[in-house]
PDB file of N, CA and C in Angstrom:
ATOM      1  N   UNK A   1     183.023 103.867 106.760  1.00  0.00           N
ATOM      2  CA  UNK A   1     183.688 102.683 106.251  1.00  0.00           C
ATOM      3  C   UNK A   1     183.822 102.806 104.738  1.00  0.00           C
ATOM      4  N   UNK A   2     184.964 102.217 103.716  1.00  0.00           N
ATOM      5  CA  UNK A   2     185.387 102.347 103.415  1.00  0.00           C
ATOM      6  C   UNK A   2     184.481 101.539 102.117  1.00  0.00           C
ATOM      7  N   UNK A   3     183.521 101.321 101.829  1.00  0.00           N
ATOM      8  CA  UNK A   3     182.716  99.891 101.093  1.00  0.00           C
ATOM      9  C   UNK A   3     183.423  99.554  99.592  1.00  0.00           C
ATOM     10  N   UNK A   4     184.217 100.402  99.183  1.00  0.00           N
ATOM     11  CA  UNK A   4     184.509 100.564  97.786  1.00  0.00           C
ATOM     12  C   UNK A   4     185.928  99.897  98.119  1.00  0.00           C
ATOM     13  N   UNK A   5     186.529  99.781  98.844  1.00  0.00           N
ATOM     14  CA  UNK A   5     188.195  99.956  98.734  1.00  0.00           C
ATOM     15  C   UNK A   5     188.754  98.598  98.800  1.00  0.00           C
ATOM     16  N   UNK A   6     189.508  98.654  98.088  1.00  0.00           N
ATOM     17  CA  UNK A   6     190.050  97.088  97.984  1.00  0.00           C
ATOM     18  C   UNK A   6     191.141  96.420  98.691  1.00  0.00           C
ATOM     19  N   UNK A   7     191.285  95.159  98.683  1.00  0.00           N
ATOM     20  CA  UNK A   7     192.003  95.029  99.709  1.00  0.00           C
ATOM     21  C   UNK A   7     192.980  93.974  99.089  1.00  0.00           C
ATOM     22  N   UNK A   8     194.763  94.433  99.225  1.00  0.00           N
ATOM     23  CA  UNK A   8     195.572  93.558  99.060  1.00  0.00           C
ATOM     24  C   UNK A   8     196.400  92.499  99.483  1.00  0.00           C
ATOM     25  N   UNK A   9     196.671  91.256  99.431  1.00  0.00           N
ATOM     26  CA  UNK A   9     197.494  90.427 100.856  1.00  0.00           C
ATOM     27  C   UNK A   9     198.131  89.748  99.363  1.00  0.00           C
ATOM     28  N   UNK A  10     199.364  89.856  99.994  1.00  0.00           N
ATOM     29  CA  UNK A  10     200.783  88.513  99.218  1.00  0.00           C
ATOM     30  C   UNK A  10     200.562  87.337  99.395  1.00  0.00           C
ATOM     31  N   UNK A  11     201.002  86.727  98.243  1.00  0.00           N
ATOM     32  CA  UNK A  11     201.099  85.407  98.178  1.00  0.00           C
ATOM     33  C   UNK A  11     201.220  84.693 100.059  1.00  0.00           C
ATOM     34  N   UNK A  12     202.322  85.059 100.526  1.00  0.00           N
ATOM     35  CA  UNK A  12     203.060  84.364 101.611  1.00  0.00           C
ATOM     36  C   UNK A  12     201.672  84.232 102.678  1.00  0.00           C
ATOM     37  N   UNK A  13     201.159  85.366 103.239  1.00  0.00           N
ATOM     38  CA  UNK A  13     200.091  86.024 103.637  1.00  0.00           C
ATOM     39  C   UNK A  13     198.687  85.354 103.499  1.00  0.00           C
ATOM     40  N   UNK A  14     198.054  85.006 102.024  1.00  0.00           N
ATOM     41  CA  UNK A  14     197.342  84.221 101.760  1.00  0.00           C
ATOM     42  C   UNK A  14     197.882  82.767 102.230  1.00  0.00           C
ATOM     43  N   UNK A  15     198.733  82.439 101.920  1.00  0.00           N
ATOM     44  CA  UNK A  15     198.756  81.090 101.825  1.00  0.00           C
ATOM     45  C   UNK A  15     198.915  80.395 103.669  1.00  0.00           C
ATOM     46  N   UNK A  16     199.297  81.379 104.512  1.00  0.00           N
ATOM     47  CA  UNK A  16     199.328  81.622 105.527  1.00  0.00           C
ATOM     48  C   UNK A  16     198.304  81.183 106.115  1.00  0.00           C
ATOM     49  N   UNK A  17     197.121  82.375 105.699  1.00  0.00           N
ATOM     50  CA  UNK A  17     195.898  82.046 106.534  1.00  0.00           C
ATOM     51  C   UNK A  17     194.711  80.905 106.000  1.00  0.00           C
ATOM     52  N   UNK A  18     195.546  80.378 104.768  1.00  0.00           N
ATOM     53  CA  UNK A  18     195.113  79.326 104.423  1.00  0.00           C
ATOM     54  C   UNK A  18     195.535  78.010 105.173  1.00  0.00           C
ATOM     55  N   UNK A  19     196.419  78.176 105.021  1.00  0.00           N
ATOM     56  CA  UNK A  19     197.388  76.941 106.345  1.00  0.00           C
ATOM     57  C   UNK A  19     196.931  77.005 107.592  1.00  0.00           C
ATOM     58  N   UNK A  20     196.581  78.348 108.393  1.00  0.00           N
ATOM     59  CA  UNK A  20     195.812  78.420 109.523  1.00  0.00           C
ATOM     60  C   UNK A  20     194.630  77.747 109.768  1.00  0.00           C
ATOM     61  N   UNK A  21     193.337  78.163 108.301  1.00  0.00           N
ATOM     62  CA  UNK A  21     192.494  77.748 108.362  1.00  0.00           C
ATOM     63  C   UNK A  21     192.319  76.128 108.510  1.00  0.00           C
ATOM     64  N   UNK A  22     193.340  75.717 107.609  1.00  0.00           N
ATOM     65  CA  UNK A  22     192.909  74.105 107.065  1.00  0.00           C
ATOM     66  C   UNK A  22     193.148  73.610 108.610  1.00  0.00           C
ATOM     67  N   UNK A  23     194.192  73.713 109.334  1.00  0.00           N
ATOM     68  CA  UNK A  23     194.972  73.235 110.454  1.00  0.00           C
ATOM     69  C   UNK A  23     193.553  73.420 111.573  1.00  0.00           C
ATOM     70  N   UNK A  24     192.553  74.122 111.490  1.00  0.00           N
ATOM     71  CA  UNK A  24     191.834  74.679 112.513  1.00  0.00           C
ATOM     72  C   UNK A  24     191.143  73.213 112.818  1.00  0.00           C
ATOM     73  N   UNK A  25     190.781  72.493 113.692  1.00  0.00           N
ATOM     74  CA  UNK A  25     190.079  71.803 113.949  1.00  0.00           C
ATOM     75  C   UNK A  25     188.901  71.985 113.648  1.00  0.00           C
ATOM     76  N   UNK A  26     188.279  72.806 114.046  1.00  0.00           N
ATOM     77  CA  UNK A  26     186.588  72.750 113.964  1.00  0.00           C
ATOM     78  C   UNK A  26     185.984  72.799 113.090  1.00  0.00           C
ATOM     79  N   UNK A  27     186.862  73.360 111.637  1.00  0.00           N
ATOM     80  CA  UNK A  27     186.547  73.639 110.089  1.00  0.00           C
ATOM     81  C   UNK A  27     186.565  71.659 109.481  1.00  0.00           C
ATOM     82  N   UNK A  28     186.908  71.130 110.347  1.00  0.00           N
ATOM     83  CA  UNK A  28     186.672  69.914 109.686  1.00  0.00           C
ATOM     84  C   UNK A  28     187.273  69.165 108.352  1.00  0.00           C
ATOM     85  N   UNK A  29     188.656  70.150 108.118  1.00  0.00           N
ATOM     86  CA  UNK A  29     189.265  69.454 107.092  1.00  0.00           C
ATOM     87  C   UNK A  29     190.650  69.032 107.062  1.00  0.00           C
ATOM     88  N   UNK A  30     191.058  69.347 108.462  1.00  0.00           N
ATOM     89  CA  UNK A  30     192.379  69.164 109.042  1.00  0.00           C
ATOM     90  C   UNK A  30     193.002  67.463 108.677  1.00  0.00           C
ATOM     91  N   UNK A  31     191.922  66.482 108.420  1.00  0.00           N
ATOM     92  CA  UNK A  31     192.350  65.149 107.788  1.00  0.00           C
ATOM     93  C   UNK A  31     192.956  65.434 106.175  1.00  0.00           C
ATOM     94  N   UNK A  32     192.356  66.723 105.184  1.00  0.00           N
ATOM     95  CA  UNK A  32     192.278  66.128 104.226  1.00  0.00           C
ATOM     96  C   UNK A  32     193.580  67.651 103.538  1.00  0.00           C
ATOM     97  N   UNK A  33     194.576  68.115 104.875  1.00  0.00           N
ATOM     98  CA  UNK A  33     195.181  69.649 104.312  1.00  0.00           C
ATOM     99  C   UNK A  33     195.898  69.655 103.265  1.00  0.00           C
ATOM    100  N   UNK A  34     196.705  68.647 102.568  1.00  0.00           N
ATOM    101  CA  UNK A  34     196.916  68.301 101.418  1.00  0.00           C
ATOM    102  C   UNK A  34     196.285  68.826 100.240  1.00  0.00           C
ATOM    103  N   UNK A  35     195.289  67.956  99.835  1.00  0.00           N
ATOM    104  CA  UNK A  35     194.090  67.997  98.982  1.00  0.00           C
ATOM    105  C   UNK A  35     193.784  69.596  99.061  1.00  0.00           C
ATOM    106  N   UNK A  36     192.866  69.549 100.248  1.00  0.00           N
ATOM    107  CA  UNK A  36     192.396  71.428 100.494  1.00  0.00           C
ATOM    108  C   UNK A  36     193.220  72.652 100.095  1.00  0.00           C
ATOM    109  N   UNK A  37     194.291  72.534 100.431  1.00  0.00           N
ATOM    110  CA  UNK A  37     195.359  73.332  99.789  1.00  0.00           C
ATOM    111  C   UNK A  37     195.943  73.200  98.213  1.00  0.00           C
ATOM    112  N   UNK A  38     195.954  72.309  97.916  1.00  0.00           N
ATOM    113  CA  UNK A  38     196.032  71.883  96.072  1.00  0.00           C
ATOM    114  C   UNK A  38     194.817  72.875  95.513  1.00  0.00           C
ATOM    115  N   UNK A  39     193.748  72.021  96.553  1.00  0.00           N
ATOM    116  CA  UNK A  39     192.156  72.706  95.925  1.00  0.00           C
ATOM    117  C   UNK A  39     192.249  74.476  95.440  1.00  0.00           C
ATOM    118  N   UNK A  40     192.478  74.926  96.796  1.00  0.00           N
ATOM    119  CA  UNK A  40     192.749  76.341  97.033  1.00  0.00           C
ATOM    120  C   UNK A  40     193.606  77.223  96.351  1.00  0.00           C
ATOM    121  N   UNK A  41     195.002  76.788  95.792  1.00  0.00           N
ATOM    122  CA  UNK A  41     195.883  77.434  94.861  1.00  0.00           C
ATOM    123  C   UNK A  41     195.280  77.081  93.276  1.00  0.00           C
ATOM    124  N   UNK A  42     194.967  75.821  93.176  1.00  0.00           N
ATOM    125  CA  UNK A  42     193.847  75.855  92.091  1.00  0.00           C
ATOM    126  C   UNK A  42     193.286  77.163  91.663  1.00  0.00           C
ATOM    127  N   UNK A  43     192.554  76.930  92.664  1.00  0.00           N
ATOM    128  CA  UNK A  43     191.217  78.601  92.452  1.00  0.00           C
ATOM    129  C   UNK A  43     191.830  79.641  92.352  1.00  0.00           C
ATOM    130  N   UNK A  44     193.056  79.652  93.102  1.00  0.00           N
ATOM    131  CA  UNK A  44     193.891  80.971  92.891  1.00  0.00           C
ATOM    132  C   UNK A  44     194.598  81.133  91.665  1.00  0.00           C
ATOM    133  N   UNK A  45     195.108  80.404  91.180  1.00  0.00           N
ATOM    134  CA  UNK A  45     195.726  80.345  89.440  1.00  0.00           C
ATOM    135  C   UNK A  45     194.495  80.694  88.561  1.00  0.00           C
ATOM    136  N   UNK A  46     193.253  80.163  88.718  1.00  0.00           N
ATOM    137  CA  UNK A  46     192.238  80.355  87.599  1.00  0.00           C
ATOM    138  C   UNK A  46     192.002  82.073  87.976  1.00  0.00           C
ATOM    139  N   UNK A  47     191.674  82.094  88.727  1.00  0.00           N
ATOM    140  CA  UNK A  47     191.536  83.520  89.279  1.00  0.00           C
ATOM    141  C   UNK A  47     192.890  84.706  88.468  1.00  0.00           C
ATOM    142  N   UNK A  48     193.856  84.491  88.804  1.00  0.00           N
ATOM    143  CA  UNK A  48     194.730  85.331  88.178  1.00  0.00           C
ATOM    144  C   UNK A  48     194.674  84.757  86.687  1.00  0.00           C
ATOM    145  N   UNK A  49     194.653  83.641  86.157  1.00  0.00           N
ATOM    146  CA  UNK A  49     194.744  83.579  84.684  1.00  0.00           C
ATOM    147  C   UNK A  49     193.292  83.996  84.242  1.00  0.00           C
ATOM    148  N   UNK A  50     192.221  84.104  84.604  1.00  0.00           N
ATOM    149  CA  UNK A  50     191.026  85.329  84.018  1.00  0.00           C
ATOM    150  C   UNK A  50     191.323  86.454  84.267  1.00  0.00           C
ATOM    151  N   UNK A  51     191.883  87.023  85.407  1.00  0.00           N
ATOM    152  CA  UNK A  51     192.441  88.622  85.354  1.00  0.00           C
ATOM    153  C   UNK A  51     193.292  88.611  84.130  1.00  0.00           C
ATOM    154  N   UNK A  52     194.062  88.068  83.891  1.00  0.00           N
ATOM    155  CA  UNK A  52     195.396  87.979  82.968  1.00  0.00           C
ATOM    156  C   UNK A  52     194.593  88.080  81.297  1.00  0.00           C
ATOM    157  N   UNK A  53     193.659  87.267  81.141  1.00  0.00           N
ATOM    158  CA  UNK A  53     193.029  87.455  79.888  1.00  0.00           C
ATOM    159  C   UNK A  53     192.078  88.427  79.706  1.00  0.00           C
ATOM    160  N   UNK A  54     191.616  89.386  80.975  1.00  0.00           N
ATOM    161  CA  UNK A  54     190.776  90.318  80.725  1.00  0.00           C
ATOM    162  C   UNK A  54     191.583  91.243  80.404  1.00  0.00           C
ATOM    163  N   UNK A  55     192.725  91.408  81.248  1.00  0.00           N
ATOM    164  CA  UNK A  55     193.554  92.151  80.727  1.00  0.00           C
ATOM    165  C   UNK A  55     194.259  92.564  79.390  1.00  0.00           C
ATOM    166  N   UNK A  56     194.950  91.528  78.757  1.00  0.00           N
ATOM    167  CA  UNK A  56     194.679  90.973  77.587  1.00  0.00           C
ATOM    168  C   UNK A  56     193.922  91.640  76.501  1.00  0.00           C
ATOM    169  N   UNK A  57     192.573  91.600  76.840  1.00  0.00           N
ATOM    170  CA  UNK A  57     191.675  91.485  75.685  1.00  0.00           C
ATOM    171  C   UNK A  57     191.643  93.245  76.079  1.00  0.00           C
ATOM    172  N   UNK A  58     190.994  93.289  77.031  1.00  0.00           N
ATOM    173  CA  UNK A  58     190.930  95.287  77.001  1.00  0.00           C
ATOM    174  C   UNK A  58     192.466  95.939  76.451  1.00  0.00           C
ATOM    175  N   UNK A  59     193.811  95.415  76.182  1.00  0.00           N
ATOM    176  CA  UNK A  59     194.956  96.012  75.787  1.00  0.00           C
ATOM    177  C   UNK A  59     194.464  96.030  74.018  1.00  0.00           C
ATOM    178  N   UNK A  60     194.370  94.769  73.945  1.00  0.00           N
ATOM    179  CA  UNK A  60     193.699  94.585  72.375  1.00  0.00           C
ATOM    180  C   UNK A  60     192.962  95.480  72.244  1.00  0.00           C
ATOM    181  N   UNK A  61     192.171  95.807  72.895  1.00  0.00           N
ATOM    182  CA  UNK A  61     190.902  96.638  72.385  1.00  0.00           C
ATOM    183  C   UNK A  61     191.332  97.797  72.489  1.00  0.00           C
ATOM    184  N   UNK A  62     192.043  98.157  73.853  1.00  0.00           N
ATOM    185  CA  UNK A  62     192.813  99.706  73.264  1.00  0.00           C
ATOM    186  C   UNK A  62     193.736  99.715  71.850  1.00  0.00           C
ATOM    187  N   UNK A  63     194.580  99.029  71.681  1.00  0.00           N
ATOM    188  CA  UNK A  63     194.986  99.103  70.488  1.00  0.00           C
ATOM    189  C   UNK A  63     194.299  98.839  69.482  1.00  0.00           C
ATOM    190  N   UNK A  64     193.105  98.426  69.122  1.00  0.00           N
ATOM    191  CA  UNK A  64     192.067  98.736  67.752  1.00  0.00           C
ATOM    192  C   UNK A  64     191.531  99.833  67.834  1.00  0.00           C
ATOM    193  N   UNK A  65     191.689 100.687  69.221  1.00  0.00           N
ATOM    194  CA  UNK A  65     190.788 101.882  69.371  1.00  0.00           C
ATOM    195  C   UNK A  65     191.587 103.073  68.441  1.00  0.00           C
ATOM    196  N   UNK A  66     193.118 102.770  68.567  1.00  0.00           N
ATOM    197  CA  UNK A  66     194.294 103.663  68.655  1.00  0.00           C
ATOM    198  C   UNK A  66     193.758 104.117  66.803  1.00  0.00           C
TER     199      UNK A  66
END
């Protein structure tokens, strides 16, 4: 197995099995899929806007290295 290797899914894809999940009955949030899904792309924007500034800052830092 593969323990190192990373794994990619698209927007459409994510948001997919997010919609699956919320919709699931037994997960218990199928009253609130609205909200849960706001919640969820939330986390996903902060998530790419800290990739985005790490990125960022290591370009900076290659260019003071230069």
């Amino acid at each position: 197995m593969l323990t190192d290797a990373a794994t990619f899914v698209c927007d459409f894809h994510r948001k997919q099995s997010w919609l699956r999940w919320i919709r699931t009955m037994k997960h218990g949030v199928s009253d609130n899929q609205e909200e849960i899904l706001h919640l969820l792309n939330v986390c996903q924007l902060r998530i790419l806007y800290i990739r985005w500034q790490i990125g960022v800052m290591e370009f900076i830092s290659y260019l003071t290295i230069m």
